[in-house]
Protein backbone atom coordinates (compact mmCIF):
# COMPACT_ATOMS: atom_id res chain seq x y z
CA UNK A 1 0.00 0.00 0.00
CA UNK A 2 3.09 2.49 1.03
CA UNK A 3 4.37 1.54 -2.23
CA UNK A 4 1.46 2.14 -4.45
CA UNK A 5 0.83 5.69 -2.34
CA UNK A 6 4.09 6.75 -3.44
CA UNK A 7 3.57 5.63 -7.23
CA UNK A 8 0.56 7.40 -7.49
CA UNK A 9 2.40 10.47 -5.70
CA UNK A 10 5.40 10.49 -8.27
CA UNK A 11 2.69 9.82 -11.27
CA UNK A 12 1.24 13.13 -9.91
CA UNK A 13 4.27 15.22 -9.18
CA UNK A 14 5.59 14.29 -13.12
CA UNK A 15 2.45 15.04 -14.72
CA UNK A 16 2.04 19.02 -12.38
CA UNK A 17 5.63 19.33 -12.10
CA UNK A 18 5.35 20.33 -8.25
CA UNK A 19 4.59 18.83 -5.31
CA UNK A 20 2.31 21.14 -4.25
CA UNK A 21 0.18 20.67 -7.55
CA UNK A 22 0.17 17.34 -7.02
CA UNK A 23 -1.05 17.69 -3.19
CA UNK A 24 -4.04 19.92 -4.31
CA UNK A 25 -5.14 17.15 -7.19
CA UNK A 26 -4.77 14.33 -4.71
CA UNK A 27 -6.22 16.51 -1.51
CA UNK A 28 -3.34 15.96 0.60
CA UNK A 29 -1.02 18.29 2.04
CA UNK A 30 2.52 18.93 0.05
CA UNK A 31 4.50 17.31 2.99
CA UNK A 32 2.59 13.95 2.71
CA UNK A 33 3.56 13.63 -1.30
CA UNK A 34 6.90 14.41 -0.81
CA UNK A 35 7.51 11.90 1.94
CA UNK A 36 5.28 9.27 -0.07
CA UNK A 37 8.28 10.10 -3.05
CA UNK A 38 10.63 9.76 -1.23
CA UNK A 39 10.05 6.78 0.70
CA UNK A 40 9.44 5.07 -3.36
CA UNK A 41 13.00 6.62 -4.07
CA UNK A 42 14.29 5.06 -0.81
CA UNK A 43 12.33 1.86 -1.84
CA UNK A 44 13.80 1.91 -5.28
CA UNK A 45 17.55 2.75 -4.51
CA UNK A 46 17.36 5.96 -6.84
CA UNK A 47 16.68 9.04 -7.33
CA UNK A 48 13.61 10.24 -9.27
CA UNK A 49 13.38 13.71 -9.14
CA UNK A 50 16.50 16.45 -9.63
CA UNK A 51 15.68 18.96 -7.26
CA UNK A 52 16.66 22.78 -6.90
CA UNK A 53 14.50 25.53 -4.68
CA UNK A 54 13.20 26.78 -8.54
CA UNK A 55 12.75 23.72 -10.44
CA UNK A 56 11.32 20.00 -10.16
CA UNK A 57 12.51 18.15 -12.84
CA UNK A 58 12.80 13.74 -13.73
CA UNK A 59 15.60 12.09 -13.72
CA UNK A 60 16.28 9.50 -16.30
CA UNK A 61 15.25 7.16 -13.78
CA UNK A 62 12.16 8.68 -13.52
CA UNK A 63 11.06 9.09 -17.02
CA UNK A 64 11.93 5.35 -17.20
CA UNK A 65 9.29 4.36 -14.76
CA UNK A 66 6.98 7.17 -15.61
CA UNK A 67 6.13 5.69 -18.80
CA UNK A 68 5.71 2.14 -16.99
CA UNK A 69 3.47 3.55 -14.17
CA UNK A 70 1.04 5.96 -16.28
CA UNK A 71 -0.87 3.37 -18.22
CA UNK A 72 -1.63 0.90 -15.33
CA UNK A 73 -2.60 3.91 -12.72
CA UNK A 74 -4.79 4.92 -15.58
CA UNK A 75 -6.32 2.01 -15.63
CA UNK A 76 -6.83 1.77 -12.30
CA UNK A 77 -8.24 5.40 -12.25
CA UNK A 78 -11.00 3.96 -14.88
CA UNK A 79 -11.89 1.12 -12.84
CA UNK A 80 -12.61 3.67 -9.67
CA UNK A 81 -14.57 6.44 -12.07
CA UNK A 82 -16.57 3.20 -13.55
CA UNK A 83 -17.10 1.71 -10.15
CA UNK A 84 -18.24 5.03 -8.57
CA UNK A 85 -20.44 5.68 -11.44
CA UNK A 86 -22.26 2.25 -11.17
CA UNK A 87 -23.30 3.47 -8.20
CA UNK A 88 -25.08 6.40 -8.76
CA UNK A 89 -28.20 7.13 -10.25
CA UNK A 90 -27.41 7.93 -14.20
CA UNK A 91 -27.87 11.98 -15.17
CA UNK A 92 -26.79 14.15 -17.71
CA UNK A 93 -27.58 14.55 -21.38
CA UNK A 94 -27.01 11.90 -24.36
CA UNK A 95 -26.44 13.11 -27.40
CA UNK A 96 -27.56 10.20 -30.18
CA UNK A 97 -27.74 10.55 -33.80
CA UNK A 98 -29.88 8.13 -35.73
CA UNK A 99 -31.19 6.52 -39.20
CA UNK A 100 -35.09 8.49 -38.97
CA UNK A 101 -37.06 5.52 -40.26
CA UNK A 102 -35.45 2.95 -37.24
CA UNK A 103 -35.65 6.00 -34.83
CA UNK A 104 -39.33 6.59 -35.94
CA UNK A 105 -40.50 3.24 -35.85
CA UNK A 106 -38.49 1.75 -32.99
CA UNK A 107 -36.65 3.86 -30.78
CA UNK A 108 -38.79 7.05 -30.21
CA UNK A 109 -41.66 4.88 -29.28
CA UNK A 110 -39.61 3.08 -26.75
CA UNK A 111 -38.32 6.49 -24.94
CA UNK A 112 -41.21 6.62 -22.41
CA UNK A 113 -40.16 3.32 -20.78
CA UNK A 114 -36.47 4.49 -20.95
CA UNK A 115 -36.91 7.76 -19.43
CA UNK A 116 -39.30 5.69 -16.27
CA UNK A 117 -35.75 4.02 -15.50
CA UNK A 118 -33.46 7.00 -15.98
CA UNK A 119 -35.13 9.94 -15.30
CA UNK A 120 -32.28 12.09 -14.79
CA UNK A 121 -30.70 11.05 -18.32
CA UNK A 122 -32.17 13.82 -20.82
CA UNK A 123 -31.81 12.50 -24.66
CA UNK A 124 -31.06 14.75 -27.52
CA UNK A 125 -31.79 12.96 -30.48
CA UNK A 126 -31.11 14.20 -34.40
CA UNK A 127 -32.80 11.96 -36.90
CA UNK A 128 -30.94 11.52 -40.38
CA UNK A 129 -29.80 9.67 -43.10
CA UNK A 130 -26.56 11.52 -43.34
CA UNK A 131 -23.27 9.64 -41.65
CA UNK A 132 -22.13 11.69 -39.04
CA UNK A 133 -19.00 12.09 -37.69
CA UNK A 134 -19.39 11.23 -33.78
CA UNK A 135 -16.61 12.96 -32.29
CA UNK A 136 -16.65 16.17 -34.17
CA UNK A 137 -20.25 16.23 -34.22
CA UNK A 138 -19.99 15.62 -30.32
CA UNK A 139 -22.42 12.86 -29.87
CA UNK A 140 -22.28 10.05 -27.80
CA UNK A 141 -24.54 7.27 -30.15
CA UNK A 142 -24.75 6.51 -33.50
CA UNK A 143 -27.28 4.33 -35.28
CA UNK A 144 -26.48 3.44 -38.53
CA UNK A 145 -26.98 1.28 -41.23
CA UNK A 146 -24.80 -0.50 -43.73
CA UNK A 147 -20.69 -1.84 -42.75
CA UNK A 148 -18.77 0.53 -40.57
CA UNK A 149 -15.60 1.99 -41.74
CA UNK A 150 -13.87 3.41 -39.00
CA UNK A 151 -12.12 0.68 -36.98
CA UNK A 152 -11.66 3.34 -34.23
CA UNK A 153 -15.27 2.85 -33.05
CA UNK A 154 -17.42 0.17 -31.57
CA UNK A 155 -20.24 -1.06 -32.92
CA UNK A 156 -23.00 -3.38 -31.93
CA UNK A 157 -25.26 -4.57 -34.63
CA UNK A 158 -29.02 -4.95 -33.92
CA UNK A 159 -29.95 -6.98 -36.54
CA UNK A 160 -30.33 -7.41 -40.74
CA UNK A 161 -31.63 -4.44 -42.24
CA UNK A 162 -33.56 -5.88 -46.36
CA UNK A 163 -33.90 -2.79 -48.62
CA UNK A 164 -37.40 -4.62 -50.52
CA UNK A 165 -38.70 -3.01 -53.62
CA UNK A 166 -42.36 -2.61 -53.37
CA UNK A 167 -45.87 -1.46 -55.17
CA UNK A 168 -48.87 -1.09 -54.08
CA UNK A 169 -51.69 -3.61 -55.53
CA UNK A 170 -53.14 -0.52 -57.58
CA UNK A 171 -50.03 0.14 -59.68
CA UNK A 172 -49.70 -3.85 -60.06
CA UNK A 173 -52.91 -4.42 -61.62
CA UNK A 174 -52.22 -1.51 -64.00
CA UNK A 175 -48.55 -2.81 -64.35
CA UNK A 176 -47.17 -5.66 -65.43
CA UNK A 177 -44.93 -6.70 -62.16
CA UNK A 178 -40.84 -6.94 -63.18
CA UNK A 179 -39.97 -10.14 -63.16
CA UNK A 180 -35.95 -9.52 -63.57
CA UNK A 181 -33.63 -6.65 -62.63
CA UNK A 182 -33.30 -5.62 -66.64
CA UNK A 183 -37.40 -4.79 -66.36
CA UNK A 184 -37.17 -1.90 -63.87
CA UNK A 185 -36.23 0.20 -66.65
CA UNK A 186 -39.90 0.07 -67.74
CA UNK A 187 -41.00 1.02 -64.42
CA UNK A 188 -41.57 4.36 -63.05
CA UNK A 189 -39.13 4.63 -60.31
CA UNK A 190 -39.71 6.65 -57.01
CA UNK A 191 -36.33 7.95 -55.57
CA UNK A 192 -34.97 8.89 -52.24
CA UNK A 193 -32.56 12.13 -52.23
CA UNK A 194 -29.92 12.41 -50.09
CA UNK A 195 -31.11 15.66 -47.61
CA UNK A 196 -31.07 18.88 -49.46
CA UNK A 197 -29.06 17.88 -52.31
CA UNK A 198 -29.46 16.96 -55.90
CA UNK A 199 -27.71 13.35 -55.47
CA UNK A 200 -30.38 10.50 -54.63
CA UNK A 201 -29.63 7.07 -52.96
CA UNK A 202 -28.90 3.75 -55.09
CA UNK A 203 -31.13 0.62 -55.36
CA UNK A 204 -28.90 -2.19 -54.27
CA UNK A 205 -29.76 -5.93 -55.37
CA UNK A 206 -28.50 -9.29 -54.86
CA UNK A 207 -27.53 -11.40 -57.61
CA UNK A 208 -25.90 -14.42 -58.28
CA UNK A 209 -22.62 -11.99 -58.82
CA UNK A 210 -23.05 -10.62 -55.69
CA UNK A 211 -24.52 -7.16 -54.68
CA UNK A 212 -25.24 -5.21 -58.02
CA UNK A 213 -26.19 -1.17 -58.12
CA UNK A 214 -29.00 0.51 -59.81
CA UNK A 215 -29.85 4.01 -60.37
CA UNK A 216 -33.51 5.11 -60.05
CA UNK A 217 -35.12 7.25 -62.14
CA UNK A 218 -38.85 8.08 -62.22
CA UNK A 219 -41.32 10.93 -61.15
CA UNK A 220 -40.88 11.93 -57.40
CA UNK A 221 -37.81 12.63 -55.64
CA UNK A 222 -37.90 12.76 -52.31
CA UNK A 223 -36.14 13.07 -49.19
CA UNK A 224 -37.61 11.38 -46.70
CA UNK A 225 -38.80 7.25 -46.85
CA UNK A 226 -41.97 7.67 -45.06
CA UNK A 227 -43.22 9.82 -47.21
CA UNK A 228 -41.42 7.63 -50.33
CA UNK A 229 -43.37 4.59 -48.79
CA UNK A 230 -46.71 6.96 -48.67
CA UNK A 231 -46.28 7.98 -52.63
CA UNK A 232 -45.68 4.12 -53.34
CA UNK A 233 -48.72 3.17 -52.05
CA UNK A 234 -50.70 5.58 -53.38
CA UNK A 235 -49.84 3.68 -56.79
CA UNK A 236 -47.16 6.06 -58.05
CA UNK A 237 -44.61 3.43 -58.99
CA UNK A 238 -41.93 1.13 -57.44
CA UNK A 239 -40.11 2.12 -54.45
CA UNK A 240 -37.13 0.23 -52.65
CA UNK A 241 -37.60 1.06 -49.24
CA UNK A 242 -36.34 -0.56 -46.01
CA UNK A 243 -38.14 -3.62 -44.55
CA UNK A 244 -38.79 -1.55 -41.05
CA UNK A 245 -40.63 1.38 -43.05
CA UNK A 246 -42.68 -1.03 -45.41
CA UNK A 247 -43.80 -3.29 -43.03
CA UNK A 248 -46.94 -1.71 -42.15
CA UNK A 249 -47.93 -1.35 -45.72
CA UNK A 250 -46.82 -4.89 -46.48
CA UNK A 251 -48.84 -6.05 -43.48
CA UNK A 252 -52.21 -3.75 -44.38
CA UNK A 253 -51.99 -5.15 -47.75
CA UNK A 254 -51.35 -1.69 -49.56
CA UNK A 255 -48.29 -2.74 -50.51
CA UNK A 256 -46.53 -5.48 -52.14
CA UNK A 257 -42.38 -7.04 -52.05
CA UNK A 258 -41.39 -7.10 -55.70
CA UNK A 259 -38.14 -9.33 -56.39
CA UNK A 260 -37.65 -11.37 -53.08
CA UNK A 261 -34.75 -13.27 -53.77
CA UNK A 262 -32.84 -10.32 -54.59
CA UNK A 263 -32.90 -8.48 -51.33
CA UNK A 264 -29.28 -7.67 -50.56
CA UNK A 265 -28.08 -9.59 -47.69
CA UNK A 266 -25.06 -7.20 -46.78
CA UNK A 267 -26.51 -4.43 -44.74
CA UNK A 268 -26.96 -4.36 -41.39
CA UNK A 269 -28.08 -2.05 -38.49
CA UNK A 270 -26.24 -1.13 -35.82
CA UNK A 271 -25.18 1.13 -32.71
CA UNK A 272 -21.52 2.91 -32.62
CA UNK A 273 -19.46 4.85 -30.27
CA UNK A 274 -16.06 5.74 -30.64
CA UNK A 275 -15.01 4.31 -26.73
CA UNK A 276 -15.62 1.07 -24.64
CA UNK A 277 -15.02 3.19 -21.34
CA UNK A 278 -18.84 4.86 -21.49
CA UNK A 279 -20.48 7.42 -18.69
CA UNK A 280 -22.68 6.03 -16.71
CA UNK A 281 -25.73 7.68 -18.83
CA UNK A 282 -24.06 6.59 -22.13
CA UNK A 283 -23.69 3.32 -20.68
CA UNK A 284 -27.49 3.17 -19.75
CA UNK A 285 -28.83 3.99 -22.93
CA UNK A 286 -26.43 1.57 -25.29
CA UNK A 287 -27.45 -1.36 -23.18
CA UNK A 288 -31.72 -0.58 -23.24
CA UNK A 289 -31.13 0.13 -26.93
CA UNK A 290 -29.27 -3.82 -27.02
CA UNK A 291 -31.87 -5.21 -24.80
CA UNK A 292 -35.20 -4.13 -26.32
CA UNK A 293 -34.20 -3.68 -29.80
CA UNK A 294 -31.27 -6.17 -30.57
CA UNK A 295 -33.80 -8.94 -30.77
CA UNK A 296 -36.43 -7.74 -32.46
CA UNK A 297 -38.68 -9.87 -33.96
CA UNK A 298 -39.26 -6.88 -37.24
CA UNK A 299 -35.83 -6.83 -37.78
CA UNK A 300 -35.71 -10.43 -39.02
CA UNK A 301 -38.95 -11.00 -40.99
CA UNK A 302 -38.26 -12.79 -44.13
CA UNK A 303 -39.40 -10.49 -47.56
CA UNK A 304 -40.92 -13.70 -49.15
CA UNK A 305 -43.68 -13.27 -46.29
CA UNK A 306 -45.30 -10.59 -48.50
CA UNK A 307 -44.12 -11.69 -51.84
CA UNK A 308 -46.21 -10.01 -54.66
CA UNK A 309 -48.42 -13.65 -55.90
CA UNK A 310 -49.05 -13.14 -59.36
CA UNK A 311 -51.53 -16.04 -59.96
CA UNK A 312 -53.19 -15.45 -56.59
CA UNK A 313 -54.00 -11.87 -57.28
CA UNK A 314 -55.50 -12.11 -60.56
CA UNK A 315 -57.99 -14.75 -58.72
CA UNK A 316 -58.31 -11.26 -55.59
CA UNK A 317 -58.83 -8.95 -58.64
CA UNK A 318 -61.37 -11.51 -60.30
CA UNK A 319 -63.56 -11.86 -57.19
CA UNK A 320 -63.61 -8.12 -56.88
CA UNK A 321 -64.57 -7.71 -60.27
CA UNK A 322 -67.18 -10.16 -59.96
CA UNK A 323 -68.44 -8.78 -56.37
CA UNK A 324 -68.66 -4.99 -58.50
CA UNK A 325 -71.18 -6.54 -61.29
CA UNK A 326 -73.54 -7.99 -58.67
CA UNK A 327 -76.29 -6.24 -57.66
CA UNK A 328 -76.84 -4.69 -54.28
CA UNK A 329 -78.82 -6.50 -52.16
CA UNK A 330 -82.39 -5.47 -51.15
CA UNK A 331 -84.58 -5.71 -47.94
CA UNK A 332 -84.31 -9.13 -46.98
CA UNK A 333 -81.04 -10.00 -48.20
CA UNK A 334 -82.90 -10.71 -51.95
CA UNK A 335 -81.20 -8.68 -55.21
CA UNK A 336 -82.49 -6.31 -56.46
């Protein structure tokens, strides 16, 4: 114990240059670090400090173990903070950044039962499609899609994220639905824009070459896949749009998956930060994002589950044909 009170003394001393710095940062008097040094020095057989009345400066001796003491104390300094942190309520502000149709759909809903846990952790959340730089950008979270590029930051996927191209049953039964890649270019194509700019997004399929890109073309650009999604299924033409955003379409029936098989199978969602040593309120929300979200049975529904059928909806758009020519029913349940 004597020995590591001097260590973290002489850590001290070198990093204020004077003793009485480094009493004030470790709130102990000036006398107590100097004898803790000096008992190390006796310990040690050497001398780690040059000393005149003016200056405080290392020996070589002491820069030696200097640069073997500062990473482990550091450590240990981590381990305290971390420690002391677990046991405190979480407070303070996270900044996250976040992919808008996810956040829409999945996160935002899920803040009311995060904030009953943590109420003393406020969230600032900006929704975007734009990748943001975390550490200029100061933000604590990221939520992203696709592979992440910076090997500086950790990241924690969540689960597969399918980009389906869909239509709604109106434009189908005016349409003749593509039955290959090469028959989009008959299509009119909605397309998402990237923010404020000119430049628009990519339709990415897979293929028996692996992933293969497409450019859209068609009459709506816009910047936002909600609204995208809403356009589609009014029956203004194909949209690829992510499997969180279409399923409630694809589940209401306004919308159908065009093209199953080639969903591409290389994006995924995930959560980044750029350090494994998190606040306490960082800390928080990264592991009730993993918990309520990582497992999610949306995130994993198979596109073939709302495959566009073309033999089974001529036989829907027969029966409604046939149910329009009938005759309305009078009093009694007898026609008319």
């Amino acid at each position: 114990m004597e020995s590591l009170r001097g260590m973290v003394s002489f850590v001290q001393t070198a990093r204020l240059g004077s003793f009485v710095k480094a009493a004030a940062a470790l709130e102990v008097s000036a006398v107590a670090v100097s004898r803790n040094v000096a008992r190390l020095e006796a310990q040690l057989g050497v001398r780690l400090f040059a000393r005149t009345t003016r200056q405080l400066s290392l020996t070589d001796e002491g820069q030696a173990l200097l640069a073997q003491c500062e990473a482990p104390l550091e450590q240990l300094e981590s381990a305290f903070r971390r420690s002391r942190e677990s046991s405190e309520e979480p407070s303070g502000r996270v900044r996250v950044t976040a992919v808008s149709p996810f956040a829409r759909s999945y996160l935002m809903p899920k803040l009311g039962e995060f904030n009953a846990r943590y109420p003393k952790v406020e969230l600032d959340v900006e929704l975007s499609e734009q990748v943001t730089d975390l550490v200029a950008d100061q933000f604590d979270v990221g939520i992203r899609v696709g592979p992440l590029r910076d090997a500086s930051f950790i990241a924690r996927p969540l689960g597969p994220l399918g980009l389906v191209l869909c239509a709604s049953p109106a434009y189908l039964a005016a349409h003749d639905a593509p039955q290959k890649l090469a028959d989009l270019a008959t299509h009119k194509r909605l397309v998402l824009k990237r923010g404020m700019s000119s430049s628009v997004l990519s339709w990415w399929f897979q293929t028996s070459k692996g992933v293969v890109e497409h450019i859209p073309e068609g009459p709506l650009r816009c910047n936002d896949f909600l609204a995208l999604s809403e356009a589609c299924c009014g029956g203004l033409g194909l949209a690829q749009l992510p499997m969180v955003v279409a399923l409630p379409a694809l589940r209401a029936g306004r919308l159908r998956v065009l093209l199953p098989d080639s969903v591409p199978k290389t994006l995924r969602l995930f959560m980044y930060y750029p350090d494994r040593q998190l606040p306490a309120r960082v800390r928080v929300f990264v592991d009730f994002v993993m918990e309520v979200l990582q497992h999610h049975p949306d995130l994993d529904v198979s596109p073939h589950e709302f495959a566009f059928d073309p033999e089974k909806f001529d036989s829907e758009k027969k029966g409604l044909a046939v149910q329009a020519q009938r005759p309305p029913r009078g009093r009694g349940g007898k026609r008319k």
